[in-house]
Protein backbone atom coordinates (compact mmCIF):
# COMPACT_ATOMS: atom_id res chain seq x y z
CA UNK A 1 -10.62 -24.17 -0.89
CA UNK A 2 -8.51 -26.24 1.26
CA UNK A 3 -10.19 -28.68 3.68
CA UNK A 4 -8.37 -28.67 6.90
CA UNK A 5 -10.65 -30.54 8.86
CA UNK A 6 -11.54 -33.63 6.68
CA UNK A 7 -11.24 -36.81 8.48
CA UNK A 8 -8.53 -38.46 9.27
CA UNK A 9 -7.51 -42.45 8.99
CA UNK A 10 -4.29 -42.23 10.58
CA UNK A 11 -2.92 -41.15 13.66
CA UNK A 12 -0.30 -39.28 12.44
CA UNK A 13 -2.11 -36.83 10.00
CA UNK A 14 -4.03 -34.99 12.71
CA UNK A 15 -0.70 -33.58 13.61
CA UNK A 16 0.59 -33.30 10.39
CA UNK A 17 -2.22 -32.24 8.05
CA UNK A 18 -2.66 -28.46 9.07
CA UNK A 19 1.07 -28.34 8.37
CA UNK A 20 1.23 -30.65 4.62
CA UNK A 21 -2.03 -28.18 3.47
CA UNK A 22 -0.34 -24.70 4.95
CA UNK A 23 2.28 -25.41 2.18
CA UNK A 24 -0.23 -26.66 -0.40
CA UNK A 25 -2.15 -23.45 0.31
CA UNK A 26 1.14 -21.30 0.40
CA UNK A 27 2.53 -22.51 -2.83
CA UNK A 28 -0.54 -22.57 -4.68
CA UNK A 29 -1.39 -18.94 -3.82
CA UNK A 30 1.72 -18.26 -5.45
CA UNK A 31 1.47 -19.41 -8.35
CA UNK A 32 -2.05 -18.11 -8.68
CA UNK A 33 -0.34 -14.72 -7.80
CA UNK A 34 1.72 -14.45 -10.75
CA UNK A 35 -1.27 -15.34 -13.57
CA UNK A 36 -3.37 -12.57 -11.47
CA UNK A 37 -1.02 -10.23 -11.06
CA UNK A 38 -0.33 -10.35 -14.97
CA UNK A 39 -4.28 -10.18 -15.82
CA UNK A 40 -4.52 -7.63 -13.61
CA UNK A 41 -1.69 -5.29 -13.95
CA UNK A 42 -2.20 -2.74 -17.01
CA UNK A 43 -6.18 -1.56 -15.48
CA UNK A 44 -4.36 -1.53 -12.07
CA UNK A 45 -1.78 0.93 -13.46
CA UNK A 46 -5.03 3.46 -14.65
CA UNK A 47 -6.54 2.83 -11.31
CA UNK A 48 -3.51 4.42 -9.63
CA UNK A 49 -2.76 7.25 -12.09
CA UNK A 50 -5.94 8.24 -11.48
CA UNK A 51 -6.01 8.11 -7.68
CA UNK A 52 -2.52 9.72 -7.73
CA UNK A 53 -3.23 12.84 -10.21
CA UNK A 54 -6.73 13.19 -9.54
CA UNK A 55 -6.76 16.75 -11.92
CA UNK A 56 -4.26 15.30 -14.56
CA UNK A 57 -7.11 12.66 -16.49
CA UNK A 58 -10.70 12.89 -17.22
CA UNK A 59 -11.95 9.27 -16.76
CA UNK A 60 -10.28 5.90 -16.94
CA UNK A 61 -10.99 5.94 -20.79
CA UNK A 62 -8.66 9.39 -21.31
CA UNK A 63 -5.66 7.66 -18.70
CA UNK A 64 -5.63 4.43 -20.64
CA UNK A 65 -5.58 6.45 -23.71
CA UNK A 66 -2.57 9.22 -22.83
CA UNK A 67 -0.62 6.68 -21.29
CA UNK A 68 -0.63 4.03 -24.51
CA UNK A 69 -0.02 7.15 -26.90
CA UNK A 70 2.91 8.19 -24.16
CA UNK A 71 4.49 4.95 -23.21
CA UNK A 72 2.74 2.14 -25.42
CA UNK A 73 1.57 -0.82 -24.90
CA UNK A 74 4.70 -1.36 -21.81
CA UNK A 75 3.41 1.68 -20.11
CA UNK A 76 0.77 -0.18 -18.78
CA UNK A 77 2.75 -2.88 -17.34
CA UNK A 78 4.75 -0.29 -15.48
CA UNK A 79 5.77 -1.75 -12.17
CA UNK A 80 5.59 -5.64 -13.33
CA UNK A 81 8.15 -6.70 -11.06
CA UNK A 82 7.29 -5.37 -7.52
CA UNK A 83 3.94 -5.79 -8.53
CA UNK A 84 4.28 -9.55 -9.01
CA UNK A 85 6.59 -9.78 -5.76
CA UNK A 86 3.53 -8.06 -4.25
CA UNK A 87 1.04 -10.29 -5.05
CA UNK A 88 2.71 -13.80 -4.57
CA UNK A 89 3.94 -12.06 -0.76
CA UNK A 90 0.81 -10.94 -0.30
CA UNK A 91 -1.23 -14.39 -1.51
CA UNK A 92 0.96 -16.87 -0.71
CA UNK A 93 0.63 -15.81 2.71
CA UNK A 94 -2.82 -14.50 2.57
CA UNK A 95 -4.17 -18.32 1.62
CA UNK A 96 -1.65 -19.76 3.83
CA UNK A 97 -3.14 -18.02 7.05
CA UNK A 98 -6.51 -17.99 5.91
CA UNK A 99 -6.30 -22.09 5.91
CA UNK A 100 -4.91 -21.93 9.32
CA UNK A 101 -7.54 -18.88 10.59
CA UNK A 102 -9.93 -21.18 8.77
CA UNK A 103 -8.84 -24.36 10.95
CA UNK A 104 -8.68 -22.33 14.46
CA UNK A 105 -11.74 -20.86 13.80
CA UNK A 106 -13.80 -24.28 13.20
CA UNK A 107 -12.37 -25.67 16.36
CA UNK A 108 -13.26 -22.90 18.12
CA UNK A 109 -17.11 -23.62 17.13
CA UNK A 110 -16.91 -26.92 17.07
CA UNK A 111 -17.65 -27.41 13.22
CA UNK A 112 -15.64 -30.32 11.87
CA UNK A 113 -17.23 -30.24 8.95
CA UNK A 114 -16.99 -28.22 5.73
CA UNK A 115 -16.54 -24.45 6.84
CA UNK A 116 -19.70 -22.34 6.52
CA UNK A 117 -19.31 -19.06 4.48
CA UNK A 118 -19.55 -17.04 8.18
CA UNK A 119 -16.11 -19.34 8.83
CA UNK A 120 -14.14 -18.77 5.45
CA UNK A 121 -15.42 -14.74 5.51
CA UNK A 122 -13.83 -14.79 9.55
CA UNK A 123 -10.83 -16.63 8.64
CA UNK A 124 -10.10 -13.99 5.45
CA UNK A 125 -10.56 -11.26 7.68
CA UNK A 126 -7.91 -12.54 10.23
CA UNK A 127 -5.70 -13.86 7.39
CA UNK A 128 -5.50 -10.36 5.97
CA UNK A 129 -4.13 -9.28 9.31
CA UNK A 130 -0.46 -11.29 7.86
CA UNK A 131 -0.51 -11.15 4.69
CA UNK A 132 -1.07 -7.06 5.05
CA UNK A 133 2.67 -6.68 6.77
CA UNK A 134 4.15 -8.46 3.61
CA UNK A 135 2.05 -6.75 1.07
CA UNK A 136 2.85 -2.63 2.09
CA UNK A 137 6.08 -2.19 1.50
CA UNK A 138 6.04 -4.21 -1.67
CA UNK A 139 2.63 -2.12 -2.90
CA UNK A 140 4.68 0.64 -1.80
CA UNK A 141 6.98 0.25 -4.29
CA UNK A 142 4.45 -1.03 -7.23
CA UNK A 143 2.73 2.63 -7.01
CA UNK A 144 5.90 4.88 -7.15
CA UNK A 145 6.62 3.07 -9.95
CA UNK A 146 3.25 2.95 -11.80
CA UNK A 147 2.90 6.67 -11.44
CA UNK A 148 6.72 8.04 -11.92
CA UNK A 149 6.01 9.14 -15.15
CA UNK A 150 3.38 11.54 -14.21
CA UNK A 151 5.70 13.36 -12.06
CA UNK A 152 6.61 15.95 -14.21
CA UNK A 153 3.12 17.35 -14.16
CA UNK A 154 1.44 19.42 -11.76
CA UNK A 155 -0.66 18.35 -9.15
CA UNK A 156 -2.53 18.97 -5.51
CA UNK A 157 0.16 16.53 -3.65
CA UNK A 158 3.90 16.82 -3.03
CA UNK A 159 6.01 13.72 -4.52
CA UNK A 160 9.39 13.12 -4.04
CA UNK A 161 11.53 11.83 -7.15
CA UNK A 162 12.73 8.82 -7.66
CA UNK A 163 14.96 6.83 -10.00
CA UNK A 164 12.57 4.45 -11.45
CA UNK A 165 14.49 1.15 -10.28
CA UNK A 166 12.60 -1.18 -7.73
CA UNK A 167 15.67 -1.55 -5.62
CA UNK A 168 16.80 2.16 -6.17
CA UNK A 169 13.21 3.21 -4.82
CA UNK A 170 13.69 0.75 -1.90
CA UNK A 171 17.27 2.00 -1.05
CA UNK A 172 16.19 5.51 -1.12
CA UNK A 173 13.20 5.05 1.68
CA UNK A 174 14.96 3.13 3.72
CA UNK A 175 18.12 5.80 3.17
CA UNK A 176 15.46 8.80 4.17
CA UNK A 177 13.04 6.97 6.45
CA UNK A 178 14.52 3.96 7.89
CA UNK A 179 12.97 0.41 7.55
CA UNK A 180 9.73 1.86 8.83
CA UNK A 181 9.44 3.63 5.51
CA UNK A 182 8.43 0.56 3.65
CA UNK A 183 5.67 0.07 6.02
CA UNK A 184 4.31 3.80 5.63
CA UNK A 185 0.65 2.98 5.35
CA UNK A 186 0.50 -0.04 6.83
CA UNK A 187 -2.77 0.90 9.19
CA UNK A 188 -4.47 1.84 5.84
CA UNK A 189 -3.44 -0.93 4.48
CA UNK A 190 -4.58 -3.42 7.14
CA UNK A 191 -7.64 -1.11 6.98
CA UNK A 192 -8.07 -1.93 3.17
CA UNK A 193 -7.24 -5.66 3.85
CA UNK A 194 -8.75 -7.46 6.85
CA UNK A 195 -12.48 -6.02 5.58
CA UNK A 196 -12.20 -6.86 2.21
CA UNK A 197 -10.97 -9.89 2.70
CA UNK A 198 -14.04 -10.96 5.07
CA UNK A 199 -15.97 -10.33 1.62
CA UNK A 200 -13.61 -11.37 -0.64
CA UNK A 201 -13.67 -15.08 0.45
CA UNK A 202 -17.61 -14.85 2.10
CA UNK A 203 -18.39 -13.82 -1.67
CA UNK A 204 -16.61 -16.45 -3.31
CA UNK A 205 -17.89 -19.16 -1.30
CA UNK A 206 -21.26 -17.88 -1.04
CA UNK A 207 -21.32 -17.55 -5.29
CA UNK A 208 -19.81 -20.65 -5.42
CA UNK A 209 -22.46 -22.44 -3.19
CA UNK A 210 -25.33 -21.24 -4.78
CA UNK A 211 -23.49 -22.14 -8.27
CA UNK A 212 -22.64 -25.70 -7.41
CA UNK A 213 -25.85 -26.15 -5.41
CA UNK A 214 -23.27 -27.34 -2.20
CA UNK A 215 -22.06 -30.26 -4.03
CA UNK A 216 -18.14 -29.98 -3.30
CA UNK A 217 -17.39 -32.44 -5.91
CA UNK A 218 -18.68 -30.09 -8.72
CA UNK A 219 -15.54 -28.32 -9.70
CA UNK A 220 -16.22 -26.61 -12.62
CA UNK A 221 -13.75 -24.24 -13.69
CA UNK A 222 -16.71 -21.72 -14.76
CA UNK A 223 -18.41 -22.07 -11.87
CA UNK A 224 -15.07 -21.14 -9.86
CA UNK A 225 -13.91 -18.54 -12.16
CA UNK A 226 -17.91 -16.33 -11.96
CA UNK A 227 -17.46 -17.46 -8.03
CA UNK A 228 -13.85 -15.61 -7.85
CA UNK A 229 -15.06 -12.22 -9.82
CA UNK A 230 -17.58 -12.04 -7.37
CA UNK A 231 -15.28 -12.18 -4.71
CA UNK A 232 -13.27 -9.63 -6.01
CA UNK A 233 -15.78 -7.67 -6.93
CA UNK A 234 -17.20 -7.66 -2.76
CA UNK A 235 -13.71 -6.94 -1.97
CA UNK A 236 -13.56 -3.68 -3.81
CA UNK A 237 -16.97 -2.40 -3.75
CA UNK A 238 -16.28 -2.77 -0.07
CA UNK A 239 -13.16 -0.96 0.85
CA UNK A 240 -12.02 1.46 -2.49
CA UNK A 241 -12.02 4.79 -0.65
CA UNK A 242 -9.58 3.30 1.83
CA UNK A 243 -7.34 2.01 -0.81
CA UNK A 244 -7.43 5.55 -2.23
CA UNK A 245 -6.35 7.39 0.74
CA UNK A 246 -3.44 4.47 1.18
CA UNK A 247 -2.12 5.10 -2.44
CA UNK A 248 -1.62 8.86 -1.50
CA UNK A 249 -0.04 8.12 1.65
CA UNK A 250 2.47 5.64 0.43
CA UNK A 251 3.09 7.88 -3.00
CA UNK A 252 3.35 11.11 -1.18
CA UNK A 253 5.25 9.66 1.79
CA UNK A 254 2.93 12.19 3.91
CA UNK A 255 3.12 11.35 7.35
CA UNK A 256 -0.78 12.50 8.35
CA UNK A 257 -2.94 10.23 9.66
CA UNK A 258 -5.59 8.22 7.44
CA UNK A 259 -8.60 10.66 8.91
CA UNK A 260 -6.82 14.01 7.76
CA UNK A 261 -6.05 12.36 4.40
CA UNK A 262 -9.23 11.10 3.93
CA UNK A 263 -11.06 14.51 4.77
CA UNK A 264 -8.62 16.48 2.82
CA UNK A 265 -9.31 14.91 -0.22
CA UNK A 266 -12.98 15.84 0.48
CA UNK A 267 -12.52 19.30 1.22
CA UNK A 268 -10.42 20.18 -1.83
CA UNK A 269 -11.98 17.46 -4.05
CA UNK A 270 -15.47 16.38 -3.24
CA UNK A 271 -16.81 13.26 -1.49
CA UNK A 272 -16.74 11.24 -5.11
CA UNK A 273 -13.13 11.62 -5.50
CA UNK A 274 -12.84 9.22 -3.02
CA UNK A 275 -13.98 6.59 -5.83
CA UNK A 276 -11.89 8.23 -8.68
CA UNK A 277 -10.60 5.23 -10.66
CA UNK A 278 -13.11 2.02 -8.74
CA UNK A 279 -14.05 1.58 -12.28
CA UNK A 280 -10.51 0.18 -13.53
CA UNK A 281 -10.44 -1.45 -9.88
CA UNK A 282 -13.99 -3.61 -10.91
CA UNK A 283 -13.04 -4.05 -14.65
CA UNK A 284 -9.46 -5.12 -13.58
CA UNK A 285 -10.55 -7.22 -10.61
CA UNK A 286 -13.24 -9.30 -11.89
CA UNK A 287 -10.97 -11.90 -14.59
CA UNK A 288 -8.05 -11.27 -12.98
CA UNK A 289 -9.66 -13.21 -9.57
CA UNK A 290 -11.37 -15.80 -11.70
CA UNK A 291 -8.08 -16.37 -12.96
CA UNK A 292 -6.92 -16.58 -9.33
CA UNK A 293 -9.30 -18.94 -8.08
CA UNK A 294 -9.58 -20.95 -11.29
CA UNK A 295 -5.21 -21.31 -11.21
CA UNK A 296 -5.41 -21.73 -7.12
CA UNK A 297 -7.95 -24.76 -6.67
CA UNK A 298 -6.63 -26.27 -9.81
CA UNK A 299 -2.59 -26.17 -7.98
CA UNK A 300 -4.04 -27.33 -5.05
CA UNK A 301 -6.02 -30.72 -6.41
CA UNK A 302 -3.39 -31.19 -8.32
CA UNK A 303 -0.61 -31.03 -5.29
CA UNK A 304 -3.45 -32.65 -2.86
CA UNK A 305 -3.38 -35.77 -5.09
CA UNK A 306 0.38 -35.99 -5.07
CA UNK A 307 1.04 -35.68 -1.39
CA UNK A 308 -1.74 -38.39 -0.83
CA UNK A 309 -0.23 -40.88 -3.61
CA UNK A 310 3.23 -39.91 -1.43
CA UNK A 311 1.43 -41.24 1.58
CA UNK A 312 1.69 -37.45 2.97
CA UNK A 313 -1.91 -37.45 2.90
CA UNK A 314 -4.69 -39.77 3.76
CA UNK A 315 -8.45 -38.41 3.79
């Protein structure tokens, strides 16, 4: 992770610094976006056809299986586009604010050192806050499309059709609902977010303390990739029911609150439906965040060492 408190040797990069690795951190969480959205996409597409049509497969194994023998191999990757959009708008600014959070927070206790793993797990969970009013209307989007070709079956919620365009879905919520539309499940999304993102980042750097025995000069991509699964991992072990109840809400366009959601889908279903389809989430979510992390700190040694041989940087 990004150092925003390293000492400085020249006046001018205490004022510039935060801003130079805000745009290291923004750029680099794209790009790491993109490689995890990709790794991550066809187990994310079972997670959600099972959350969405919750009496239409048996397990993960029988969803993976109908929709390859329905769709082939492209019906997983249903979705590709918003879902990429998605991710870098939701990680570029996720690692973006988390540097900043990351930066506040440290002053604020007076560590000017490196950040402990209480710090990086605060800053994630206030970074989340940011990155969550990018990431639900283009999530929004990703899970009409993933499940549109259930729709012809039957099932316990009411969906309206769509054509299966991104920017045919978008023009017909904002046609129906207004701008607000796209933001239809925001509070379970921030929900979902700001606590799993306290884990998310307090796992990583916890695994990859123990792992590197706090040396920050051992950067072994290994080491970072087993450090991001874990983090992933925390994130949704921590907060799947809640990311359940959002992908109803934002598929069904339903405008009940979280609660009444939440202890619907108990009432007709049973309390375990609430996890229907975590096992897709932790198979899915495990390489594709060691890709992440391994892709991220890689970009941003790699743009570190060019803004310092630019004389952007001096540390």
């Amino acid at each position: 992770m990004v150092n925003y408190l390293c000492t400085v040797n020249r006046p001018s990069d205490e004022e510039n610094r935060p801003f130079i690795l805000g745009v290291i951190d923004f750029t680099a969480g794209s790009i790491a976006a993109v490689v995890n959205a990709m790794v991550g996409l066809p187990l994310d597409t079972i997670k959600v056809k099972m959350q969405t049509f919750p009496l239409l497969y048996g397990g993960a194994w029988s969803c993976f299986k109908d929709t390859v023998r329905k769709y082939g191999v492209k019906g997983l990757y249903a979705g590709a586009v918003p879902c990429i959009v998605a991710e870098v708008s939701e990680k570029s600014v996720l690692f973006c604010a988390h540097g900043y959070c990351q930066y506040a927070i440290c002053r604020i206790s007076g560590n000017t050192e490196e950040p402990t793993v209480l710090e990086n797990s605060l800053a994630g969970f206030c970074a989340a806050l940011f990155s969550s009013f990018t990431l639900c209307p283009t999530e929004m989007i990703k899970c009409k499309l993933q499940a549109l070709r259930d729709l012809g079956h039957p099932t316990d919620i009411l969906i309206v059709f769509f054509d299966r365009k991104p920017y045919k879905i978008t023009k017909d919520i904002i046609a129906t609902h207004g701008i607000r539309g796209l933001f239809n499940g925001l509070t379970p999304t921030m929900m979902r977010e700001m606590p799993g993102y306290f884990f998310y980042f307090g796992g990583y750097q916890m695994t990859k303390s123990f792992l590197t025995n706090n040396d920050p000069n051992d950067k072994a991509s290994w080491k970072t990739a087993v450090a991001g699964g874990v983090g992933g991992v925390a994130l949704w072990a921590s907060i799947y029911p809640v990311d359940l109840v959002k992908t109803r809400i934002q598929i069904s366009e339903t405008t009940d609150s979280m609660r009444y959601v939440m202890m619907m889908i108990i009432k007709n279903e049973g309390f375990f439906a609430l996890y229907r389809g975590v096992w897709p989430s932790i198979f899915r979510t495990f390489p594709a965040t060691a890709a992440l992390f391994v892709v991220y700190e890689n970009s941003v040694e790699y743009m570190i060492k060019a803004a310092e041989s630019l004389g952007l940087l001096s540390c």
